[in-house]
PDB file of N, CA and C in Angstrom:
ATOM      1  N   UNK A   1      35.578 -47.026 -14.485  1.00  0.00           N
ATOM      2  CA  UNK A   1      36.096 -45.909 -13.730  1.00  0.00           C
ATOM      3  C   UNK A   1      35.559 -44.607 -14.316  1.00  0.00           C
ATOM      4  N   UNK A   2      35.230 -43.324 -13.503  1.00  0.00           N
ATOM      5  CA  UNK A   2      34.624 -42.359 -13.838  1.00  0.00           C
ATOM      6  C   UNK A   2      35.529 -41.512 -14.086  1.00  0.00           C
ATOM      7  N   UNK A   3      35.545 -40.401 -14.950  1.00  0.00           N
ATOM      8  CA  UNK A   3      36.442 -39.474 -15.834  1.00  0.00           C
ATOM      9  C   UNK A   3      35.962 -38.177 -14.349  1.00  0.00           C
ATOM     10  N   UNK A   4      37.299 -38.263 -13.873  1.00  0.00           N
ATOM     11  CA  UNK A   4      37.704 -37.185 -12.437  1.00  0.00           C
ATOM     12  C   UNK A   4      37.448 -35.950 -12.637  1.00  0.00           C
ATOM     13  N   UNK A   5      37.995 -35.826 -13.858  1.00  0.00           N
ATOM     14  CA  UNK A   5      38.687 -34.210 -14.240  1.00  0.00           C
ATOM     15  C   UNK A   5      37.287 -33.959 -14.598  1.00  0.00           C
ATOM     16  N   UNK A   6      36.216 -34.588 -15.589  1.00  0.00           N
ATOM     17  CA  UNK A   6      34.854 -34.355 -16.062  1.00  0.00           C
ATOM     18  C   UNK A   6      34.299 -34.059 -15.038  1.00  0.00           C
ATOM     19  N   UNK A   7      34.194 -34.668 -14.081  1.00  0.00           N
ATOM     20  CA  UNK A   7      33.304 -33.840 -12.761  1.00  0.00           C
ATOM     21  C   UNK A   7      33.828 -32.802 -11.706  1.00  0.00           C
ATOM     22  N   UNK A   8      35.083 -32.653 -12.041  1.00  0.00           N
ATOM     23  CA  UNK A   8      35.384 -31.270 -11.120  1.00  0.00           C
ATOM     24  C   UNK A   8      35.187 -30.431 -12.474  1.00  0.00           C
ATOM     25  N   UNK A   9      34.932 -30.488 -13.350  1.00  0.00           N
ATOM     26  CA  UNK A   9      35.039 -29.364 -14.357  1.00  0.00           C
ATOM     27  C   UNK A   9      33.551 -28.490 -14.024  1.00  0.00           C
ATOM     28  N   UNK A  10      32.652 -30.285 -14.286  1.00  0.00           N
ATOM     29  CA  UNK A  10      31.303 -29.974 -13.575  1.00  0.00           C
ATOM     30  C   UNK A  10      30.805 -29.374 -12.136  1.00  0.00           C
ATOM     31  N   UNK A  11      31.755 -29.873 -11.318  1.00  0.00           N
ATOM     32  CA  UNK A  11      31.507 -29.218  -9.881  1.00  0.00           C
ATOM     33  C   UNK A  11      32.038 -27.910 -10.041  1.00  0.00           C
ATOM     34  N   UNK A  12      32.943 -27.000 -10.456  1.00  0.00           N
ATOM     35  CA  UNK A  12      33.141 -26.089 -10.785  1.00  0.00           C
ATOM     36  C   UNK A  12      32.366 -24.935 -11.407  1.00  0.00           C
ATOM     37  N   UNK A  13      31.783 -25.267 -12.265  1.00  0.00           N
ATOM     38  CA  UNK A  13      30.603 -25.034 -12.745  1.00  0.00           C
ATOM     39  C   UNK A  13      29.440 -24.176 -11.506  1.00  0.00           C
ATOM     40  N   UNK A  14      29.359 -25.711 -11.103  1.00  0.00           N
ATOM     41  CA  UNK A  14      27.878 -25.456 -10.148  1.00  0.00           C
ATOM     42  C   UNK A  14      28.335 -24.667  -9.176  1.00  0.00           C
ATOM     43  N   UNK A  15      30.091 -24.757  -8.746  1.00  0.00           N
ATOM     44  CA  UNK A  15      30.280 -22.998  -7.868  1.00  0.00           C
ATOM     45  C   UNK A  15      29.764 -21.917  -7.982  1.00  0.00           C
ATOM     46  N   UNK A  16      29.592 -21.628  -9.386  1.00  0.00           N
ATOM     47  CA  UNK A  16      29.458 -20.429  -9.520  1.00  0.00           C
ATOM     48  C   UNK A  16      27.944 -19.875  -9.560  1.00  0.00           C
ATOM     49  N   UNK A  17      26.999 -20.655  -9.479  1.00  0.00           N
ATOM     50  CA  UNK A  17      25.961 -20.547  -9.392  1.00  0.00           C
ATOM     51  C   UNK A  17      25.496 -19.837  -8.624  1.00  0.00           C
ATOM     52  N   UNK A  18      24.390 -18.751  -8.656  1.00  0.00           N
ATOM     53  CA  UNK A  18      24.040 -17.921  -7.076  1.00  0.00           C
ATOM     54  C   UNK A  18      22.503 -18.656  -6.390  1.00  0.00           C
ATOM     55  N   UNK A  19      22.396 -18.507  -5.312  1.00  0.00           N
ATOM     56  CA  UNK A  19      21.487 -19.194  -5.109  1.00  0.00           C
ATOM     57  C   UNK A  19      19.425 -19.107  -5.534  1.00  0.00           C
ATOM     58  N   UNK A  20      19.530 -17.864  -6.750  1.00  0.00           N
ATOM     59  CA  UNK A  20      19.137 -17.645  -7.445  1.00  0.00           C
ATOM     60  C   UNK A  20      18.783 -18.468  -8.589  1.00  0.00           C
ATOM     61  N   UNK A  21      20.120 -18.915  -9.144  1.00  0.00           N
ATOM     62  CA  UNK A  21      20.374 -19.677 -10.392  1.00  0.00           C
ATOM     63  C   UNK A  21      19.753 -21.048  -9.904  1.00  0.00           C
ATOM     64  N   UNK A  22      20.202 -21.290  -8.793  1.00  0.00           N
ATOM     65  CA  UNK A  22      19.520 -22.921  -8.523  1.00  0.00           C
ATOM     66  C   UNK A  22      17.877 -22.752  -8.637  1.00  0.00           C
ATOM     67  N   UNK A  23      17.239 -21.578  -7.556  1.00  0.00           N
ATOM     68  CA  UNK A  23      16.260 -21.847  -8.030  1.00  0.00           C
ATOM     69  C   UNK A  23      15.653 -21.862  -8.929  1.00  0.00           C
ATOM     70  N   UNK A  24      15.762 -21.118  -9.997  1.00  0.00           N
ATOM     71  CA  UNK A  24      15.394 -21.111 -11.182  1.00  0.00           C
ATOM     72  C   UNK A  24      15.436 -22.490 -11.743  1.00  0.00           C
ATOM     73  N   UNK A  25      16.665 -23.068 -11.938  1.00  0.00           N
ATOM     74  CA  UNK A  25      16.611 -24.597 -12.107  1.00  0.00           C
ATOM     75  C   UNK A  25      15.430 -25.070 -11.907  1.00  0.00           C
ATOM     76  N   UNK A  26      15.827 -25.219 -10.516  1.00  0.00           N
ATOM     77  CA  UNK A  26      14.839 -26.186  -9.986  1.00  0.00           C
ATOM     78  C   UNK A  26      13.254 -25.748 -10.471  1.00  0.00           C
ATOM     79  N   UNK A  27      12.908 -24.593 -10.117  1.00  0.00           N
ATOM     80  CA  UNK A  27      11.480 -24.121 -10.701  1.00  0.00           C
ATOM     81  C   UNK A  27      11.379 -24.560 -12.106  1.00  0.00           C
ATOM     82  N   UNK A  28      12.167 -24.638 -13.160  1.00  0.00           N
ATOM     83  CA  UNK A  28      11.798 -24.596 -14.477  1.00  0.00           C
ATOM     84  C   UNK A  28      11.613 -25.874 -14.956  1.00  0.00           C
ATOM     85  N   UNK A  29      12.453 -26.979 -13.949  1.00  0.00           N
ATOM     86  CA  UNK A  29      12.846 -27.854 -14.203  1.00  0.00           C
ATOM     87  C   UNK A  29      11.022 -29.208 -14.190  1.00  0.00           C
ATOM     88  N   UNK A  30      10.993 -30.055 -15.169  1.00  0.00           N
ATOM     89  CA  UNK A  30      10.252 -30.821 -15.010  1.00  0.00           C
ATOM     90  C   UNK A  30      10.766 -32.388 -14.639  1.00  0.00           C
ATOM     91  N   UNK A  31      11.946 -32.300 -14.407  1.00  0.00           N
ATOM     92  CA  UNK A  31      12.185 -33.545 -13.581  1.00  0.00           C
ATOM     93  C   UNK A  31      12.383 -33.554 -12.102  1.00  0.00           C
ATOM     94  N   UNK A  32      11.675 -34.764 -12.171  1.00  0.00           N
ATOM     95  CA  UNK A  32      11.787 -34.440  -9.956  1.00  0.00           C
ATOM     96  C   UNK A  32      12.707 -34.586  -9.366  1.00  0.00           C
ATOM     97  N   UNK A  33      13.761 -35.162 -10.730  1.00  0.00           N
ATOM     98  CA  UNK A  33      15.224 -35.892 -10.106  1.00  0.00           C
ATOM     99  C   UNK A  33      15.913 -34.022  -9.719  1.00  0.00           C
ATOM    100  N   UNK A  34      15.865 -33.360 -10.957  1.00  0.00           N
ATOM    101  CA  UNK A  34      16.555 -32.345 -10.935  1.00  0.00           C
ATOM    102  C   UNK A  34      15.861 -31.457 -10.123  1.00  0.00           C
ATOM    103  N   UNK A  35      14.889 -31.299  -9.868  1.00  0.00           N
ATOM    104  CA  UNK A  35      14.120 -30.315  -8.879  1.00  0.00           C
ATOM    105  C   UNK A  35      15.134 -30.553  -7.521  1.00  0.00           C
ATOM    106  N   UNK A  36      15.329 -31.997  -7.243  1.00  0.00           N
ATOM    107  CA  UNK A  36      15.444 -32.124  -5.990  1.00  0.00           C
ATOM    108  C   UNK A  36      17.252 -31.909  -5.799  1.00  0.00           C
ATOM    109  N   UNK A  37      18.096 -32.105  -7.011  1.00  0.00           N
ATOM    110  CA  UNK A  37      19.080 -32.013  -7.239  1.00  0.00           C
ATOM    111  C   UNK A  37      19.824 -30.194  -6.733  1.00  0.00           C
ATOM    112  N   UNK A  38      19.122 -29.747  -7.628  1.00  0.00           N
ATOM    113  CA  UNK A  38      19.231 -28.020  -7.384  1.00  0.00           C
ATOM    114  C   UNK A  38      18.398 -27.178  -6.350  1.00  0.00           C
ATOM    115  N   UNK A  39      17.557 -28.019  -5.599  1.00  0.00           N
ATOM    116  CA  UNK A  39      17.295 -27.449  -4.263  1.00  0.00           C
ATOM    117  C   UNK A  39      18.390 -27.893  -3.545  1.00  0.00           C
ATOM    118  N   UNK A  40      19.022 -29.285  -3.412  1.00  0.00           N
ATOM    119  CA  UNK A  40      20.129 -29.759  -2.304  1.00  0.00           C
ATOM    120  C   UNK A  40      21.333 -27.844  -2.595  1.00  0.00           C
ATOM    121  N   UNK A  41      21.790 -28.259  -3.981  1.00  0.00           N
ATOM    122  CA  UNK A  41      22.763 -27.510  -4.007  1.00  0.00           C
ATOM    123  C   UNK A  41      22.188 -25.788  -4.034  1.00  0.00           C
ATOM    124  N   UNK A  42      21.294 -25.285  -3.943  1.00  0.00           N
ATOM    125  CA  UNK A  42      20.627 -24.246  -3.376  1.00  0.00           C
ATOM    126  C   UNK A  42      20.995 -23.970  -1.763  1.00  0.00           C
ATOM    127  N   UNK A  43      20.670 -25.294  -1.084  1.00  0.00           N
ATOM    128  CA  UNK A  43      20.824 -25.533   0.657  1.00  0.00           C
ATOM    129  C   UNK A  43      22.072 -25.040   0.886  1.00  0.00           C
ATOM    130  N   UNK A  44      23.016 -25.947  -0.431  1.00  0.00           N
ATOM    131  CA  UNK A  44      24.617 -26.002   0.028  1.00  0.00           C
ATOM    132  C   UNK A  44      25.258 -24.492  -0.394  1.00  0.00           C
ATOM    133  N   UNK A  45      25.163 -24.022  -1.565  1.00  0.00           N
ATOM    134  CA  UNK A  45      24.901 -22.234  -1.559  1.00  0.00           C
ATOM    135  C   UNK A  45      24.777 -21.672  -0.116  1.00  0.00           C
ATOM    136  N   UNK A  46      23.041 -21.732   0.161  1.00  0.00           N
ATOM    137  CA  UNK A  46      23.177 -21.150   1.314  1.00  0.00           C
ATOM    138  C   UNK A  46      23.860 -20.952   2.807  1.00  0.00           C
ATOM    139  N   UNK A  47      24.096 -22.536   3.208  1.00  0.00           N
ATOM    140  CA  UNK A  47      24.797 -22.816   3.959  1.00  0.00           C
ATOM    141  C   UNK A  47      26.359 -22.306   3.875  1.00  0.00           C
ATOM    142  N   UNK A  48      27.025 -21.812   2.629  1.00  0.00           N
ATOM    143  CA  UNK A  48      28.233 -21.416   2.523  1.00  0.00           C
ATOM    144  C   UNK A  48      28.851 -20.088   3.236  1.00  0.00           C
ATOM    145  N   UNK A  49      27.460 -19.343   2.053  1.00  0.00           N
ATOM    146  CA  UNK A  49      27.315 -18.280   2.683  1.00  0.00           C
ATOM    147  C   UNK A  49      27.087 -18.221   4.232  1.00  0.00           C
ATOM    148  N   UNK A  50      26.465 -18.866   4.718  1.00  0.00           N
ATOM    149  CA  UNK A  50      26.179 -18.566   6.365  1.00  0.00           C
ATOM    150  C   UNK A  50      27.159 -18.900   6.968  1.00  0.00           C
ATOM    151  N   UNK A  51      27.818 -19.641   6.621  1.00  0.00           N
ATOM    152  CA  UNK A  51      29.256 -20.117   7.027  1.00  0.00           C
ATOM    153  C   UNK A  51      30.230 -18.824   6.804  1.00  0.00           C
ATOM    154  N   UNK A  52      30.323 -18.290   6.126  1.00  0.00           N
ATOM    155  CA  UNK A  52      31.372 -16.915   5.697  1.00  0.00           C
ATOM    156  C   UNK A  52      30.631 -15.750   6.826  1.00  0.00           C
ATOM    157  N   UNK A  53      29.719 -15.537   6.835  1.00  0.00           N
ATOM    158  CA  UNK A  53      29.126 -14.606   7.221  1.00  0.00           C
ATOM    159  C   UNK A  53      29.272 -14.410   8.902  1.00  0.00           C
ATOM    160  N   UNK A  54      29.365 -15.567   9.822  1.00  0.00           N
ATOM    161  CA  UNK A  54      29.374 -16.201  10.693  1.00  0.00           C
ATOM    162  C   UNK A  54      31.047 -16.014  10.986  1.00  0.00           C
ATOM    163  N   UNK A  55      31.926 -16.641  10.367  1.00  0.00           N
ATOM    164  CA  UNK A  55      33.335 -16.705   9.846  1.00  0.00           C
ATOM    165  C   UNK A  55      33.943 -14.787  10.137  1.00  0.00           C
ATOM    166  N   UNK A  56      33.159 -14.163   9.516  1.00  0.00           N
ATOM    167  CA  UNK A  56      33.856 -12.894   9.053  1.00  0.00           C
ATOM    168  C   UNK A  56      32.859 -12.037  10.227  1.00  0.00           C
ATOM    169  N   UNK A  57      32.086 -12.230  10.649  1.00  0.00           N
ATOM    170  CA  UNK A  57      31.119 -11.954  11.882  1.00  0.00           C
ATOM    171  C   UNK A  57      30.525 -10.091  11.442  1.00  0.00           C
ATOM    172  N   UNK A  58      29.996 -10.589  10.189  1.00  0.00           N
ATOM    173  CA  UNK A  58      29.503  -9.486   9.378  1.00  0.00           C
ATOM    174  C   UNK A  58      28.221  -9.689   9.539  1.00  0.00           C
ATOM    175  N   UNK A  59      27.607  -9.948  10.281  1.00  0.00           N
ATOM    176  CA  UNK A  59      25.859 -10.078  10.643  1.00  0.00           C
ATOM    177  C   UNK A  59      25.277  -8.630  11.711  1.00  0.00           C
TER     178      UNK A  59
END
């Protein structure tokens, strides 16, 4: 069984990230696992935002 609280601590974390921070990740990064890891959550960043933006009809 996987330790719950360890990965919302971790998903928490990656909230706060701007979609900046991912890329950087991902650019610096020499694994392809993680390249591809911190572009997804880059997407999901962005998509949030477009979701709020859309939401609050601030465009």
């Amino acid at each position: 069984m996987c330790d719950v609280k360890k990965y919302e601590k971790i998903y928490q974390e990656i909230k706060k990230l701007t979609p900046e921070d991912a890329n950087q990740i991902e650019m610096e990064s020499s694994d392809k696992d993680v390249k591809n890891f911190y572009a997804m959550i880059e997407s999901l960043i962005l998509q949030k935002r477009q979701r709020e933006v859309v939401q609050n009809e601030s465009y």
